[in-house]
Protein backbone atom coordinates (compact mmCIF):
# COMPACT_ATOMS: atom_id res chain seq x y z
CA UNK A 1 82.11 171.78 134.50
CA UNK A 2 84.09 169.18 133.11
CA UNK A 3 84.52 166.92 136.31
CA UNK A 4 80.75 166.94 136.55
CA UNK A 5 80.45 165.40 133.29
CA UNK A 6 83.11 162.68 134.23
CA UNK A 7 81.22 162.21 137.43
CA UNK A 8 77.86 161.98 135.98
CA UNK A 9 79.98 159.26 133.67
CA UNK A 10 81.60 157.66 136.27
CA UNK A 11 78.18 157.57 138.11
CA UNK A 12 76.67 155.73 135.00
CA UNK A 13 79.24 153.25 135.14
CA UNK A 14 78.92 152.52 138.45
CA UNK A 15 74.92 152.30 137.95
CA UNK A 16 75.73 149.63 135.39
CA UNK A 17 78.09 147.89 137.41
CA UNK A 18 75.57 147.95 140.12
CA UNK A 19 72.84 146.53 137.84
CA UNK A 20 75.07 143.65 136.87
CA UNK A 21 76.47 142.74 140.41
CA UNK A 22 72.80 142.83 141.68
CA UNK A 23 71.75 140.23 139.04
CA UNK A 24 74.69 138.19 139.30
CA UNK A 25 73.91 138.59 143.59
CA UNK A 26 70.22 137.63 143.29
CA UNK A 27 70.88 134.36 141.08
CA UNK A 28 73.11 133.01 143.79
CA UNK A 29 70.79 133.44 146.50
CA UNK A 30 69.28 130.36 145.48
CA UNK A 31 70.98 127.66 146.91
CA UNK A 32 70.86 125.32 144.62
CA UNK A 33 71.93 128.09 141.86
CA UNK A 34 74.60 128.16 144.32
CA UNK A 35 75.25 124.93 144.55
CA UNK A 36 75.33 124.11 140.79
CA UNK A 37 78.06 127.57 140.64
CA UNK A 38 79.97 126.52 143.01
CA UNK A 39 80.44 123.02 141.61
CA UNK A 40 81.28 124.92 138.22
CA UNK A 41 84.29 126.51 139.92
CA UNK A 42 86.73 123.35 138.65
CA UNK A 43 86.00 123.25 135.71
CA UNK A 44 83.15 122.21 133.15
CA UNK A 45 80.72 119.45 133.95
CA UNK A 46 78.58 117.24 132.10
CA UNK A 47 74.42 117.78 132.77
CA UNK A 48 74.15 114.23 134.35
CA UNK A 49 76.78 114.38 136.81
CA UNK A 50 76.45 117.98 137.46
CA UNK A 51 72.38 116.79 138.56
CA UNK A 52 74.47 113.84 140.67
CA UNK A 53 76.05 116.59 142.46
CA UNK A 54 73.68 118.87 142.67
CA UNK A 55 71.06 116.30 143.67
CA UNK A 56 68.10 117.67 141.89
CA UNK A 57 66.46 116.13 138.79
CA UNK A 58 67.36 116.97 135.39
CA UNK A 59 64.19 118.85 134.73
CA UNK A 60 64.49 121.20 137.97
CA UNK A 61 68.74 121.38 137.19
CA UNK A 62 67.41 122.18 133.65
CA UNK A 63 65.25 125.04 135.12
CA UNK A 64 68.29 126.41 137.23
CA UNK A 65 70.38 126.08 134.56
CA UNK A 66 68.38 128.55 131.88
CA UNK A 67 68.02 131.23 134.05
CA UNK A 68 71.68 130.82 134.47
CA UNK A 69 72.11 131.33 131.01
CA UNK A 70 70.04 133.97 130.64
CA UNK A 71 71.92 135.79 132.97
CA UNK A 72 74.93 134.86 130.74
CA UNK A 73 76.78 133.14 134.20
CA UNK A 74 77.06 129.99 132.75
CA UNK A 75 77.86 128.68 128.97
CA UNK A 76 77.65 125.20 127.27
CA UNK A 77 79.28 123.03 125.02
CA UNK A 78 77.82 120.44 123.40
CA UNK A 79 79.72 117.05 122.36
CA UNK A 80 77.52 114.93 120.50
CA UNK A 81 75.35 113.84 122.92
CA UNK A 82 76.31 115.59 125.96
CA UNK A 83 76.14 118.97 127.11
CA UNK A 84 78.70 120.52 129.55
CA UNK A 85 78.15 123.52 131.41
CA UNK A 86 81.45 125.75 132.44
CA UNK A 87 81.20 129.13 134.32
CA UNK A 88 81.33 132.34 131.76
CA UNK A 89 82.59 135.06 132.99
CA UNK A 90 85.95 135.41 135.55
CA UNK A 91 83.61 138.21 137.76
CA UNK A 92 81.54 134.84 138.73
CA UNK A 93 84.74 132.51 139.11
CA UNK A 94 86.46 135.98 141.51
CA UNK A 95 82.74 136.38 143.52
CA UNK A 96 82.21 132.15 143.78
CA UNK A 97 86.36 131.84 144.95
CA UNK A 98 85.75 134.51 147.64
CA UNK A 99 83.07 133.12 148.77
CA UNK A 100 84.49 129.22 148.98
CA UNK A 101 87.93 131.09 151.26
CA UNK A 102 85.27 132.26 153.39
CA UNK A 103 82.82 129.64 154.21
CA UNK A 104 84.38 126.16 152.27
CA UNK A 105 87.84 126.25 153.23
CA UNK A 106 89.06 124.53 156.05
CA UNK A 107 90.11 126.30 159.02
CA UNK A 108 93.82 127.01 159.68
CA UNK A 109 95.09 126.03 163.02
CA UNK A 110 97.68 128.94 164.37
């Protein structure tokens, strides 16, 4: 009786999991989402140059960029004026690293 308990647990777990990996899945089937990710991967970047990048305008990065924080991917900092945006959680940095070894890095020649 027991190990159906821990696998009715276990099954919750991976429902939430699930939940979370869908959501995080979905927002980076937008390319531009992607985009804007992707160019997170380095490090934090300021709004301006990240729309530079990007090349969208701030109002349409702006968009992108709250329903990346509502989905908690991203985070800011503010310094006086300027507000950088960094990646927030290391399950995004693992998912966007796999993803740049399989379709940003350069071949290897054997």
């Amino acid at each position: 009786m027991s190990s159906l308990v821990e696998d009715k647990a276990v099954q919750a777990d991976l429902a939430g999991n699930a939940e979370q990996a869908s959501q995080l899945l979905a927002a980076m089937a937008n390319p531009k989402r992607l985009l804007i990710l992707c160019n997170l991967v380095g490090g934090e970047m300021a709004v301006g140059a990240l729309a530079t990048t990007v090349d969208l305008s701030q109002s349409a990065l702006s968009q992108h960029l709250a329903k990346l924080r509502a989905l908690k991917l991203v985070k800011t900092r503010r310094d006086a004026q300027t507000i950088y945006y960094s990646l927030a959680s290391h399950e995004v940095q693992a998912v966007l690293e796999t993803l740049y070894g399989l379709y940003c890095e350069p071949p290897t020649k054997d």
